[in-house]
Each structure stands twice: as C-alpha cells, then as structure tokens.
C-alpha atoms as a PDB file:
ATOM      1  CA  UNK A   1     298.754  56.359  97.510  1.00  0.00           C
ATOM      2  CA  UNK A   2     294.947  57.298  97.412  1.00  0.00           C
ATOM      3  CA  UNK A   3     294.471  60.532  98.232  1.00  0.00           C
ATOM      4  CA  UNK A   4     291.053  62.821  99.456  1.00  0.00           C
ATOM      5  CA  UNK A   5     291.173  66.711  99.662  1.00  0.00           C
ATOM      6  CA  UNK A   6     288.604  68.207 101.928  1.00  0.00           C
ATOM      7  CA  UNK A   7     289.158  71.617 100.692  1.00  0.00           C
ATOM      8  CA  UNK A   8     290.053  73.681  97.850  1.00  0.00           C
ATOM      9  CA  UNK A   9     293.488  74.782  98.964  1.00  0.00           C
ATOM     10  CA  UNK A  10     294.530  71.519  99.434  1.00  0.00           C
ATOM     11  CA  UNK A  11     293.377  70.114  96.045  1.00  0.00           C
ATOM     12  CA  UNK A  12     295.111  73.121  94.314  1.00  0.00           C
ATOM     13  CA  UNK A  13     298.116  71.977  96.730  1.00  0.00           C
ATOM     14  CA  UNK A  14     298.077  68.301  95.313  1.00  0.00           C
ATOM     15  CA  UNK A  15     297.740  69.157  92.118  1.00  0.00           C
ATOM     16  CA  UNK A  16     300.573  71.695  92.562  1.00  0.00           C
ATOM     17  CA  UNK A  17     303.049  68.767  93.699  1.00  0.00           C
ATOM     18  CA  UNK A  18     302.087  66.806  90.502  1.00  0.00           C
ATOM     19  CA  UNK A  19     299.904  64.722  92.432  1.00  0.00           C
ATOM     20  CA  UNK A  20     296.725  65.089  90.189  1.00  0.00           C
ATOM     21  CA  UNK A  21     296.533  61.264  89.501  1.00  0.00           C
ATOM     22  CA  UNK A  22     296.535  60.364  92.506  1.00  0.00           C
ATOM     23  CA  UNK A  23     293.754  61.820  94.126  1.00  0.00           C
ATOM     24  CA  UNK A  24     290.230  60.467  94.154  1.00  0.00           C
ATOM     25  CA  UNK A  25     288.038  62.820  96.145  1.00  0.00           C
ATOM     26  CA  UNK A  26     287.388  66.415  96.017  1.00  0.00           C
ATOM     27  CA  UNK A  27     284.551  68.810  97.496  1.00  0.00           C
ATOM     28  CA  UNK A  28     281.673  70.484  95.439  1.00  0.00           C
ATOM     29  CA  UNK A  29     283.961  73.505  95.877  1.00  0.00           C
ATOM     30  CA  UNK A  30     287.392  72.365  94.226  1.00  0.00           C
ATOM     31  CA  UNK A  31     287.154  74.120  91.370  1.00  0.00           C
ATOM     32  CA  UNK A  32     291.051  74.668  90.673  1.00  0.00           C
ATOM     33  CA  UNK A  33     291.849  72.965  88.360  1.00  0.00           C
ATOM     34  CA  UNK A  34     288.462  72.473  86.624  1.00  0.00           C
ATOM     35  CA  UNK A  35     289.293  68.929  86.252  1.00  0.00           C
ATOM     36  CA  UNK A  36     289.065  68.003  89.783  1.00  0.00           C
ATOM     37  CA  UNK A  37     285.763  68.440  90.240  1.00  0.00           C
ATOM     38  CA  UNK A  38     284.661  67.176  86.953  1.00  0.00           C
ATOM     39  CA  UNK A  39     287.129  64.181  86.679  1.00  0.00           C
ATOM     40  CA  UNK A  40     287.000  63.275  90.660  1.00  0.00           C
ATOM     41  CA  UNK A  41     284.427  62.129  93.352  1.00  0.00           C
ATOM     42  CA  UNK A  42     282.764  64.499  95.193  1.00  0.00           C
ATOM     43  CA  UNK A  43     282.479  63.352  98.470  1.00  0.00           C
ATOM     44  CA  UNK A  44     281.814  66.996 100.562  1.00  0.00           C
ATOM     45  CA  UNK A  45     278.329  68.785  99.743  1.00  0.00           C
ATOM     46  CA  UNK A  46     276.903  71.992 100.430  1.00  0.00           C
ATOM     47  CA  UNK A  47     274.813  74.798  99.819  1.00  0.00           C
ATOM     48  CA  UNK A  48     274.736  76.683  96.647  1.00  0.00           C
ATOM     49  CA  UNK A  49     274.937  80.274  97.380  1.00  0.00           C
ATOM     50  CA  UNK A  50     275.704  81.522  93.767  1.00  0.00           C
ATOM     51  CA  UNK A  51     271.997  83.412  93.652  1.00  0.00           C
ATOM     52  CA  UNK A  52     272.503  84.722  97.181  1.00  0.00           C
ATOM     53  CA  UNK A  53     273.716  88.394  98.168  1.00  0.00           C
ATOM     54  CA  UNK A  54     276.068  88.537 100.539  1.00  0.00           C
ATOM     55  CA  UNK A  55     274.169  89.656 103.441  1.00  0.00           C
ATOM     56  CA  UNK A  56     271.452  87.057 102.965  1.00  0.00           C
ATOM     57  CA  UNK A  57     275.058  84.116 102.582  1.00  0.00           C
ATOM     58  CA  UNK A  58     275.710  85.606 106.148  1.00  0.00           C
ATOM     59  CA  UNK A  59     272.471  85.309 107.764  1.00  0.00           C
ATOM     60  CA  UNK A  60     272.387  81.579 106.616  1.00  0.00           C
ATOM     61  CA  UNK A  61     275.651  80.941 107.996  1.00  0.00           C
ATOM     62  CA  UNK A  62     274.820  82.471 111.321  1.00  0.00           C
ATOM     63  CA  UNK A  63     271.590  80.573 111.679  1.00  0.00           C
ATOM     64  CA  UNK A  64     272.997  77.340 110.755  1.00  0.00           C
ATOM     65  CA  UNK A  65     275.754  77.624 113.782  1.00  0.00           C
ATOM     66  CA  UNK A  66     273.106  79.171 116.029  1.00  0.00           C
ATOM     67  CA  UNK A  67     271.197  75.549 115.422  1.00  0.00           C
ATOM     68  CA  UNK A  68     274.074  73.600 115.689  1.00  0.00           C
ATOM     69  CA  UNK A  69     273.978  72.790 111.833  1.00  0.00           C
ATOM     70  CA  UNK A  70     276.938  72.138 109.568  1.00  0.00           C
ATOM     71  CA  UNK A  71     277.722  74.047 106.495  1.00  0.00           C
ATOM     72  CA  UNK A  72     279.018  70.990 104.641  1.00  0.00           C
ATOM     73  CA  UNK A  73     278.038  67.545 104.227  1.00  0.00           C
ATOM     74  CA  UNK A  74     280.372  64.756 104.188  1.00  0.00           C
ATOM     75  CA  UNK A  75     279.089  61.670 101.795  1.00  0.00           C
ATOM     76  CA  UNK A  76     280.610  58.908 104.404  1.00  0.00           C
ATOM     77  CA  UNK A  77     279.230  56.221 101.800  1.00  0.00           C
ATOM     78  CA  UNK A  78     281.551  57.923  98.996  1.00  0.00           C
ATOM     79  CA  UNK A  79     284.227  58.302 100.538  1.00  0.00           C
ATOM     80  CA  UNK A  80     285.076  54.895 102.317  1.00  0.00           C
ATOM     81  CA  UNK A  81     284.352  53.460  98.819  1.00  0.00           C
ATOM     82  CA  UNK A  82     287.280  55.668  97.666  1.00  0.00           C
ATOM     83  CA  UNK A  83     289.517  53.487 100.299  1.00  0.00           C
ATOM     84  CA  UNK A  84     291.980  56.399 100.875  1.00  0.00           C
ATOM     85  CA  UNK A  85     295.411  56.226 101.976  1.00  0.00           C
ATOM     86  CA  UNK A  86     295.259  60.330 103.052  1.00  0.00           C
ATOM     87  CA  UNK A  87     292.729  62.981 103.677  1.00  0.00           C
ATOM     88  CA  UNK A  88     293.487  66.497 103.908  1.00  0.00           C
ATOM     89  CA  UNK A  89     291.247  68.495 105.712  1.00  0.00           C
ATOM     90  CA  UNK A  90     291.179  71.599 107.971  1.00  0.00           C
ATOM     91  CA  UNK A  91     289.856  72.941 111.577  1.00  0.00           C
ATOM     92  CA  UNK A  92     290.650  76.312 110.965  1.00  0.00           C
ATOM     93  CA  UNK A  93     287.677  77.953 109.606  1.00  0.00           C
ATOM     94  CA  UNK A  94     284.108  76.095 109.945  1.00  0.00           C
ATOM     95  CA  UNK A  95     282.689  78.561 107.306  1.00  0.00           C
ATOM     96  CA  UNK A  96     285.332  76.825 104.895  1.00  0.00           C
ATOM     97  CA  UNK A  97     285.264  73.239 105.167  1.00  0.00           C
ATOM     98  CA  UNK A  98     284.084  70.722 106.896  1.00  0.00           C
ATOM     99  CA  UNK A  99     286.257  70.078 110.575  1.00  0.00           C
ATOM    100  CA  UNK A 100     288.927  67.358 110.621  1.00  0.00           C
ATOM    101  CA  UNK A 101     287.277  66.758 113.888  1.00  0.00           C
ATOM    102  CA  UNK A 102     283.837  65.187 112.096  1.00  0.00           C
ATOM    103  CA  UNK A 103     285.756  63.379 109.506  1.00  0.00           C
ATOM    104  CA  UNK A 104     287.804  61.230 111.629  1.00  0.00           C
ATOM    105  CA  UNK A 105     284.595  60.383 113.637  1.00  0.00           C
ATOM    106  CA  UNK A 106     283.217  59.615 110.234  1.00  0.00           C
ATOM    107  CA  UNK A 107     286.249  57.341 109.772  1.00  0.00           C
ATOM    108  CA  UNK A 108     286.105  55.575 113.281  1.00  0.00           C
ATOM    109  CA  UNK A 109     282.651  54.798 112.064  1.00  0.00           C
ATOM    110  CA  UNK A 110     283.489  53.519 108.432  1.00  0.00           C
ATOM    111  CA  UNK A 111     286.267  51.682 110.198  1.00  0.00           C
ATOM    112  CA  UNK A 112     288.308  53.109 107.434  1.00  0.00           C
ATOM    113  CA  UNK A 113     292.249  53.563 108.517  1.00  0.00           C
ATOM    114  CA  UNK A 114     293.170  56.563 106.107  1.00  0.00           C
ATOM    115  CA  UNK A 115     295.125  58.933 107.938  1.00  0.00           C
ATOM    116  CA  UNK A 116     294.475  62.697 108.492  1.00  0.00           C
ATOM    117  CA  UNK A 117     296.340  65.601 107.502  1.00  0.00           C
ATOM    118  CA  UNK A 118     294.948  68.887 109.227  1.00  0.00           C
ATOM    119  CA  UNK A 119     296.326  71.949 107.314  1.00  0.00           C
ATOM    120  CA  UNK A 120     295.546  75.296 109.046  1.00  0.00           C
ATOM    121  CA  UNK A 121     298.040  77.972 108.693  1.00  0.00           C
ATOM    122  CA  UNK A 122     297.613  80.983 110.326  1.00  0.00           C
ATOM    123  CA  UNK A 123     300.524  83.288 108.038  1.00  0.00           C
ATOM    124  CA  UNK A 124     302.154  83.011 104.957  1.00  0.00           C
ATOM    125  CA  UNK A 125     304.767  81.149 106.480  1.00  0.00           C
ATOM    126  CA  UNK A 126     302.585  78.720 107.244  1.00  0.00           C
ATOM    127  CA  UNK A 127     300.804  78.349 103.988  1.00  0.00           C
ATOM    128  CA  UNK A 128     304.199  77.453 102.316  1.00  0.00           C
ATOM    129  CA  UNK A 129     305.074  74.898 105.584  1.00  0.00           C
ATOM    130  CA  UNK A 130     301.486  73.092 104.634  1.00  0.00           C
ATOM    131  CA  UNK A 131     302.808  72.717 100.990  1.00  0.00           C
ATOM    132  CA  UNK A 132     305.586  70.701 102.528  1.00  0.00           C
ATOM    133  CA  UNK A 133     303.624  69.044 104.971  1.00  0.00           C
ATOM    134  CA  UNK A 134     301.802  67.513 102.105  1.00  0.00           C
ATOM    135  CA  UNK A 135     304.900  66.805  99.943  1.00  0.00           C
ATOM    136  CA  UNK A 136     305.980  64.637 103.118  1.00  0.00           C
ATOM    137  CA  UNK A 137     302.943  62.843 104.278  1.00  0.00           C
ATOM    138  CA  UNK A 138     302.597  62.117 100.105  1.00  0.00           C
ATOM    139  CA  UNK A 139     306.197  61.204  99.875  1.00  0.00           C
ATOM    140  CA  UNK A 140     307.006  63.813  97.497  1.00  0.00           C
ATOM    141  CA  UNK A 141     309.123  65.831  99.814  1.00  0.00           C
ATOM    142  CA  UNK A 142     311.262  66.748  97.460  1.00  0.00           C
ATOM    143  CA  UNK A 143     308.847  68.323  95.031  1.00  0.00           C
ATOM    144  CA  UNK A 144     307.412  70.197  97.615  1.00  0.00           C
ATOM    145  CA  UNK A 145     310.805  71.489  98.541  1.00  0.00           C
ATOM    146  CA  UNK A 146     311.243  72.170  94.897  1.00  0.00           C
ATOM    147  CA  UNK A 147     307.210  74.381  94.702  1.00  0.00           C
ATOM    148  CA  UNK A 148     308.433  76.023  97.786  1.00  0.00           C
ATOM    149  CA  UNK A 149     311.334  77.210  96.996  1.00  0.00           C
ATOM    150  CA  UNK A 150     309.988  78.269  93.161  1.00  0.00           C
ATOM    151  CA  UNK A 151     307.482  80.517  95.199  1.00  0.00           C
ATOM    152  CA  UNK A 152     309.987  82.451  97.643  1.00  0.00           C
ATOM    153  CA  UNK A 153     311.746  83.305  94.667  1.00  0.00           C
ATOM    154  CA  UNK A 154     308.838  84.697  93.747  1.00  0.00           C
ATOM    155  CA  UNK A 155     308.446  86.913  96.888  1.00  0.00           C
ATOM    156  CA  UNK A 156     311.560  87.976  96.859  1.00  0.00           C
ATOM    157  CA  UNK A 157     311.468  89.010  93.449  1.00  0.00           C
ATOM    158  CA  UNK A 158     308.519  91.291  94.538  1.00  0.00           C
ATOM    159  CA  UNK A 159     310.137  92.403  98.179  1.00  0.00           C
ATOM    160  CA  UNK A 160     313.024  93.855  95.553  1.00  0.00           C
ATOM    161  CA  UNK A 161     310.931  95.641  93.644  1.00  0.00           C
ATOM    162  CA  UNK A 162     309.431  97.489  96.259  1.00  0.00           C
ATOM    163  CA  UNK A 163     312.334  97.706  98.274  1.00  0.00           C
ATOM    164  CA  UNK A 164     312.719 101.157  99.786  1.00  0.00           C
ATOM    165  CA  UNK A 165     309.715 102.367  98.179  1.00  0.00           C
ATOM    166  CA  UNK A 166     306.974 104.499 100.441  1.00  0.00           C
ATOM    167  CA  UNK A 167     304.398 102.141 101.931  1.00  0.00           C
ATOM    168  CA  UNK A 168     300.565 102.718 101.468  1.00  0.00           C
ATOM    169  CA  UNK A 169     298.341 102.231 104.114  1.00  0.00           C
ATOM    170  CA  UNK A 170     296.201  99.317 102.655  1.00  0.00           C
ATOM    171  CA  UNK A 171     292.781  98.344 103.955  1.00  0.00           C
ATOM    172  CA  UNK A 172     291.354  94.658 102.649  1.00  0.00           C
ATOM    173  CA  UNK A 173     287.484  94.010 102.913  1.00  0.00           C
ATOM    174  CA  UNK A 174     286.728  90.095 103.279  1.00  0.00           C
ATOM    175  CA  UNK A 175     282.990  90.853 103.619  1.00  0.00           C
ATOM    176  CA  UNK A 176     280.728  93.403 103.007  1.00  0.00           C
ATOM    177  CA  UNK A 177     277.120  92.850 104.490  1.00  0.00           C
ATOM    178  CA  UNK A 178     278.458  93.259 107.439  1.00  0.00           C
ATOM    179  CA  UNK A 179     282.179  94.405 106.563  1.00  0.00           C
ATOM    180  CA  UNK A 180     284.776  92.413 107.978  1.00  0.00           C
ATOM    181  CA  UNK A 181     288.069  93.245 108.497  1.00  0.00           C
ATOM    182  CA  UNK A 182     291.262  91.006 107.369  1.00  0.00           C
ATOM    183  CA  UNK A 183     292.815  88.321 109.303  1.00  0.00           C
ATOM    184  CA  UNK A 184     295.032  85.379 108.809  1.00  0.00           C
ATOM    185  CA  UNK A 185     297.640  85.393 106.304  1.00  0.00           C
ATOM    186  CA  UNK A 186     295.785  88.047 104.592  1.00  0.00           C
ATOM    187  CA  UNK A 187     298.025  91.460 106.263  1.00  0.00           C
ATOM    188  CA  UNK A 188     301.276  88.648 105.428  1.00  0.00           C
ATOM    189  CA  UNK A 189     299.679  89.678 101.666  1.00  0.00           C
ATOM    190  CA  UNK A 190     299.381  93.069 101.271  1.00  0.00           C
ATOM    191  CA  UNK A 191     303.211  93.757 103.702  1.00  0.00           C
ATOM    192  CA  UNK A 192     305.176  91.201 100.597  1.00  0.00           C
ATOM    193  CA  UNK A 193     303.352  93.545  98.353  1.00  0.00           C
ATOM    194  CA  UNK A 194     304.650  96.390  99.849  1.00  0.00           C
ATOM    195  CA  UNK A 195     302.087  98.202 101.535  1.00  0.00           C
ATOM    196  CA  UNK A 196     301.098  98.997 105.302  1.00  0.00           C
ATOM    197  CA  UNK A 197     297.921  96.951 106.489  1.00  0.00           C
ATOM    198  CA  UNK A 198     295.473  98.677 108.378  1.00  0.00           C
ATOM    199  CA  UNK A 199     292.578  97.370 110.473  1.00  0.00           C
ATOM    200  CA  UNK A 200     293.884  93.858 110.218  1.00  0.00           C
ATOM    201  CA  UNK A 201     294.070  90.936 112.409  1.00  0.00           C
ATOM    202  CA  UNK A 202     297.637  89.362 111.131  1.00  0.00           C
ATOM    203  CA  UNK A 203     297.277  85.663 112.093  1.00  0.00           C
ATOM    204  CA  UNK A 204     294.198  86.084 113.679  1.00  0.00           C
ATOM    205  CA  UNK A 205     290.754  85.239 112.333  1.00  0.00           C
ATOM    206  CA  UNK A 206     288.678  87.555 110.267  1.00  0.00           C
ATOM    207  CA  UNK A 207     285.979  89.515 112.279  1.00  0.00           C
ATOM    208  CA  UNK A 208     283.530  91.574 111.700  1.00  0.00           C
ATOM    209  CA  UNK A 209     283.569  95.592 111.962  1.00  0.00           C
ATOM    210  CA  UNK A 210     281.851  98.645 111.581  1.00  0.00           C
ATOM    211  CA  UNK A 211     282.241 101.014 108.384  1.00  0.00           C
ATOM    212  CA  UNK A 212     283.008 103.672 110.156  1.00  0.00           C
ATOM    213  CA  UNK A 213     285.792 102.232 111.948  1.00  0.00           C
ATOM    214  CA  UNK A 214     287.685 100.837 108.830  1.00  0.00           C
ATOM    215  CA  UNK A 215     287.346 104.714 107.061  1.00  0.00           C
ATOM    216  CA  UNK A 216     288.957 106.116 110.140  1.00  0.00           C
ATOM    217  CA  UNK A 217     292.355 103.695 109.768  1.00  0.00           C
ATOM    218  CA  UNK A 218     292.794 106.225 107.115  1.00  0.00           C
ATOM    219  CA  UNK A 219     293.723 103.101 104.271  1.00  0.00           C
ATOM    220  CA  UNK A 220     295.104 105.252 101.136  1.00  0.00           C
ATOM    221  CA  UNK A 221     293.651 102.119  98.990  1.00  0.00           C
ATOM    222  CA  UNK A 222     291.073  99.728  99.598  1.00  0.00           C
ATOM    223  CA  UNK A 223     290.744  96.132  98.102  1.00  0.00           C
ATOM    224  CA  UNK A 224     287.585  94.409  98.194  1.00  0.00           C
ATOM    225  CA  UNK A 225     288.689  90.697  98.263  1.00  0.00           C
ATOM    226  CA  UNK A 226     285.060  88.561  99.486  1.00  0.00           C
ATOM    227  CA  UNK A 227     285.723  85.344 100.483  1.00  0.00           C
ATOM    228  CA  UNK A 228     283.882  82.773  98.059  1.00  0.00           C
ATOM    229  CA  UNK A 229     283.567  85.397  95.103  1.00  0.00           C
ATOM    230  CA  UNK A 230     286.272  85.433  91.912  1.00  0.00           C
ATOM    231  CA  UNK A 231     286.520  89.064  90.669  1.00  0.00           C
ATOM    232  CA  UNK A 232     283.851  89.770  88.276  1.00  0.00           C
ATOM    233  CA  UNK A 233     281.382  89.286  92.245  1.00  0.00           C
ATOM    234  CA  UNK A 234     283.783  91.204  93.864  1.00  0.00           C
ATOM    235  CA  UNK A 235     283.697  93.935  91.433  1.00  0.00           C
ATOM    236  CA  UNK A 236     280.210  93.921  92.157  1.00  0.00           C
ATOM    237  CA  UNK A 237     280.634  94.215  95.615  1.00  0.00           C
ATOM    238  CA  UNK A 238     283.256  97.036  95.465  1.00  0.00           C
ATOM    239  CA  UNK A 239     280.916  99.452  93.723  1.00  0.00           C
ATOM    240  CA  UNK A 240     279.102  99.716  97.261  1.00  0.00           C
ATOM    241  CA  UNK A 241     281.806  99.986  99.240  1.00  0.00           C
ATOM    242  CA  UNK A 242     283.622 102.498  97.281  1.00  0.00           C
ATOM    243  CA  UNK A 243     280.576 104.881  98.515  1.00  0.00           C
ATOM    244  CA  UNK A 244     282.339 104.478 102.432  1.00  0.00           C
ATOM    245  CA  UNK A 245     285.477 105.768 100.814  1.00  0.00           C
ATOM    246  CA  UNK A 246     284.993 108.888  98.840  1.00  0.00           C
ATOM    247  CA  UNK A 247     288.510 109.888  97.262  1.00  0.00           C
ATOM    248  CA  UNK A 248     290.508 106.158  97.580  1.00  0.00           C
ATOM    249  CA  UNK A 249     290.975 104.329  95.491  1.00  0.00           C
ATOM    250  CA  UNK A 250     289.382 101.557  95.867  1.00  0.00           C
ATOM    251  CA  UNK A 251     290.096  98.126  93.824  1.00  0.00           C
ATOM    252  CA  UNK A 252     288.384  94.462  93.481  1.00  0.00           C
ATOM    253  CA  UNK A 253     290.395  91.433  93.267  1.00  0.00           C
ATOM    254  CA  UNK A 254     289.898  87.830  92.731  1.00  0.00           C
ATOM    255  CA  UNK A 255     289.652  86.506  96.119  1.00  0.00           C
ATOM    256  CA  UNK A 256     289.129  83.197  95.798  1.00  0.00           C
ATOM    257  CA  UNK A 257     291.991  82.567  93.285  1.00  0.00           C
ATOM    258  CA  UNK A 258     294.497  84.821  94.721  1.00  0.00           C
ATOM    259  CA  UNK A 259     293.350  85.830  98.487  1.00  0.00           C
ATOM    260  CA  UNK A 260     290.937  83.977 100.761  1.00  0.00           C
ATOM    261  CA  UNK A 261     292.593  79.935  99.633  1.00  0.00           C
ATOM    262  CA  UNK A 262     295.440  79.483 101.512  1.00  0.00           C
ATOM    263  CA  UNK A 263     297.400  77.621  98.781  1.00  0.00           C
ATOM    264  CA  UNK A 264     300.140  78.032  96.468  1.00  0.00           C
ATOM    265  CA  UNK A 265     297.875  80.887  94.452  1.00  0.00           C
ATOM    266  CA  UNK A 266     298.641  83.253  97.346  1.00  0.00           C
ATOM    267  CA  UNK A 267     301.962  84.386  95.640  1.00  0.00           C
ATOM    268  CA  UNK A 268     300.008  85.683  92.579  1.00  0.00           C
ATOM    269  CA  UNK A 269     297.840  87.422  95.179  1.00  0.00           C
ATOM    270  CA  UNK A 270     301.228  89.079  96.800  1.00  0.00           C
ATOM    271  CA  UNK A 271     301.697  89.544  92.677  1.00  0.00           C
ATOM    272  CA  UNK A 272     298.584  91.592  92.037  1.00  0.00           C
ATOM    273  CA  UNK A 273     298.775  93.355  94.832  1.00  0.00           C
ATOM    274  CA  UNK A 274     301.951  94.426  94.597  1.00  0.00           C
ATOM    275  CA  UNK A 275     300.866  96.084  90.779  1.00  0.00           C
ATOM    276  CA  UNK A 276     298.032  97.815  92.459  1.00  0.00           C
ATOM    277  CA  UNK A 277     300.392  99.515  95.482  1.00  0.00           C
ATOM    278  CA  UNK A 278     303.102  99.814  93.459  1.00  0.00           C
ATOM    279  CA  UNK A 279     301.979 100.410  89.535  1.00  0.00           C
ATOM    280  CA  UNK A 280     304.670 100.289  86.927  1.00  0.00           C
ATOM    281  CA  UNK A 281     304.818  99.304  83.443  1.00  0.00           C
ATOM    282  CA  UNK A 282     307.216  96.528  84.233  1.00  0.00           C
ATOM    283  CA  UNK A 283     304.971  94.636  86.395  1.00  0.00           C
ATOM    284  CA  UNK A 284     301.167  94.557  85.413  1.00  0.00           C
ATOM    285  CA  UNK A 285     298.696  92.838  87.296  1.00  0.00           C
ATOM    286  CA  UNK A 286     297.970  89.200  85.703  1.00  0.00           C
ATOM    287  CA  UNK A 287     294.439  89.859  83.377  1.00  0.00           C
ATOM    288  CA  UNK A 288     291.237  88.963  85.321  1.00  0.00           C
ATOM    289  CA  UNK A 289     293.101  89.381  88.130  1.00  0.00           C
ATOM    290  CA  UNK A 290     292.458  92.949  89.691  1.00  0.00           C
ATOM    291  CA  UNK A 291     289.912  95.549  88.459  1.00  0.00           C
ATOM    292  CA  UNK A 292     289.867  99.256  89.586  1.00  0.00           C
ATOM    293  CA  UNK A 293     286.352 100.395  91.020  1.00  0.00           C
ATOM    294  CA  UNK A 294     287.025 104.648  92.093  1.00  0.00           C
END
C-alpha cells in the first residue's frame, strides 16, 4: 500500500504505526520525523512564514480567506505520479491543511482512485480513535491497537499521579496578536494533566479573545502554546504576554510537538504539562520541552 499524508499529524501517525516505508508523499510542513520531508515527495506547498511575527502570519491568513485564496497548494502533477493507494487528509481546520474536500476534486480530475481518509478529531478521544482509523484503513489494526493502548497507559500513569491533588486553574494561549483562546482537544490536555481549564472551548474550535477577558478567568498559570511555533518561538512570544499577567506564572511550551498536532505527541504534551501543574522531582518535564517565562 502507497500511502500520502496531507498533514503533519498524520505523517507522525504513519510513522508511529511503523508505516514509514510505505509512504510516498508528505507536505512542506511534515517535519516529524525529519526524514519525511527530506526522504519523501512533497506534494502540499505553502507559504513560508518563519520571518513573519505573528500578527503580520494573521493578517495574511485573514486576507487570503477574505479573497477566497487557499493557504496551501496541492502539486496535483506530484501526487498522481505517486499512484497512491491512501491519502490522509483533514477538513477540520483550513489554517492547517489543505481540505479533503479540494483533494478529492483534485483526484476526480487526475482520475486517480486512491481513497480518502479524513481525520478530524475534535477531543483526545478522538485523536487516539484517528490512530486506529489509520491502523485499519492501512491494515495494521493491530499495531494501532497496540500504539493506542501504549499511550492510555501513559495517561493513566499521569491521572495517578495527580490523583486527588488540588487543581490549578490553567489558561492556554494558541495565539497572541490577537490572543486566542483554546479549543479542541486542547482543555482534554491540560484536565489529564491535572489542572482546571479556563477560557476554553473543549471540542470546539479556537477563537479569538480579548486580553482582558482571559486575565479575568483568574488562570493561576498560563501556557503560551502558538500554533506553528516549537518552543524556543513560543518562548519568544510568552515574554509579551507574561506583561497581561503580572504575578502568574506564566510558561512556554512546544506547541507544535506536543500541543497544536493532533497526533500521538499529544501524550507528551499531557506529560509536560502535567510537570508544570504538578512539579515534583519524580516527574520532570522532557528537555526542550517546557520553559518558564515569570
């Protein structure tokens, strides 16, 4: 079986079932492991937004749907050269991949009969159901059965550690210029971590929100987690919006390893977390993963 990943949660997902070898096309953005998109075809292109600050990222994104524009570009050429047996894609989030709606058009057009696998999860839950939705559609369903299970054994290793423990109010920022608040399996993180999310939208999209009204939900820590940045950017970040919360603490994490990619990388998120909320010797976070800002 040929397989194409659309986005970066679903290569790390792949390559997580043992898969590697048999995928053939990545994005520009699958960067996890480094190997897929060195050793791969890229066959999804986009803007590089490395030298852009965040504010300037979201104007571009809001001008591009206000024209009707797509963020991504799908290389039809590429990929019905790749003759795929299954692409994974997503309709979730049109700021993070390209929509399983324009690839199977692309498809119709190619005349190419690979079929689609659509992976949007809205919880946790359903991040770990996708992992087995791939294992099946791959025919791997026991390996996937075998990752999932690996990684609730990981959560509940963490739900006993903080078992009966006092529960922080925790406040996530998945954008800065503007803030926005957290949404989507994002809450699921910080409550397996042990803490109270506040301001959240728990299976609902990310929107956007005022400082003002995040410092009044009262969050006793803040985690800056910016959706396309690993921690050294959100560190960055964090610095100004520590300012909004004199007297937090306020922490930066690596959000697109651990938060933002709904993939099997989520459970080190719960992980880190879980160090910051509750901090003991026994459990460290994992290095580069966290850094504390105030």
């Amino acid at each position: 079986m040929r397989v194409v990943s659309l986005l970066p949660s679903a290569t790390e997902i792949v390559y997580a079932l043992g898969l590697g070898d048999r995928l053939v096309g990545v994005t520009f953005e699958c960067d996890e492991p480094p190997a897929a998109r060195s050793e791969k075809t890229v066959v999804v292109g986009g803007r590089d937004t490395k030298g852009m600050a965040p504010g300037e990222i979201d104007e571009y994104v809001r001008s591009q749907f206000a024209a009707g524009a797509d963020l991504y570009t799908l290389h039809a050429g590429a990929l019905a050269a790749l003759a795929p047996d299954l692409i994974l894609t997503q309709d979730l989030c049109r700021v993070c991949a390209l929509p399983s709606g324009h690839v199977e058009e692309a498809l119709e057009h190619l005349g190419c009969r690979a079929g689609v696998l659509s992976l949007d999860p809205h919880t946790l839950d359903e991040v770990l159901a996708t992992i087995v939705a791939v294992g099946e559609r791959a025919d791997v369903p026991d390996r996937a059965a075998t990752v999932v299970a690996a990684l609730r054994a990981r959560l509940a290793a963490v739900a006993a550690r903080v078992a009966g423990r006092p529960r922080p109010r925790v406040l996530v920022v998945e954008w800065v210029d503007p803030p926005f608040r957290a949404g989507h399996w994002v809450p699921d993180l910080v409550t397996a971590a042990g803490g109270t999310p506040v301001a959240a939208r728990p299976g609902a999209p990310s929107v956007q929100a005022e400082w003002a009204e995040l410092a009044a939900a009262e969050p006793d820590l803040v985690v800056v987690s910016p959706c396309g940045y690993h921690l050294d950017g959100a560190a960055a970040q964090a610095e100004t919006v520590a300012r909004h919360f004199p007297g937090r603490q306020v922490w930066a994490i690596d959000a697109d390893g651990l938060v933002v990619r709904p993939g099997p990388r989520l459970v080190d998120g719960v992980e880190a977390l879980a160090a910051v909320i509750h901090p003991e010797p026994a459990a460290p976070p994992a290095p580069g993963a966290v850094r504390q800002i105030a």
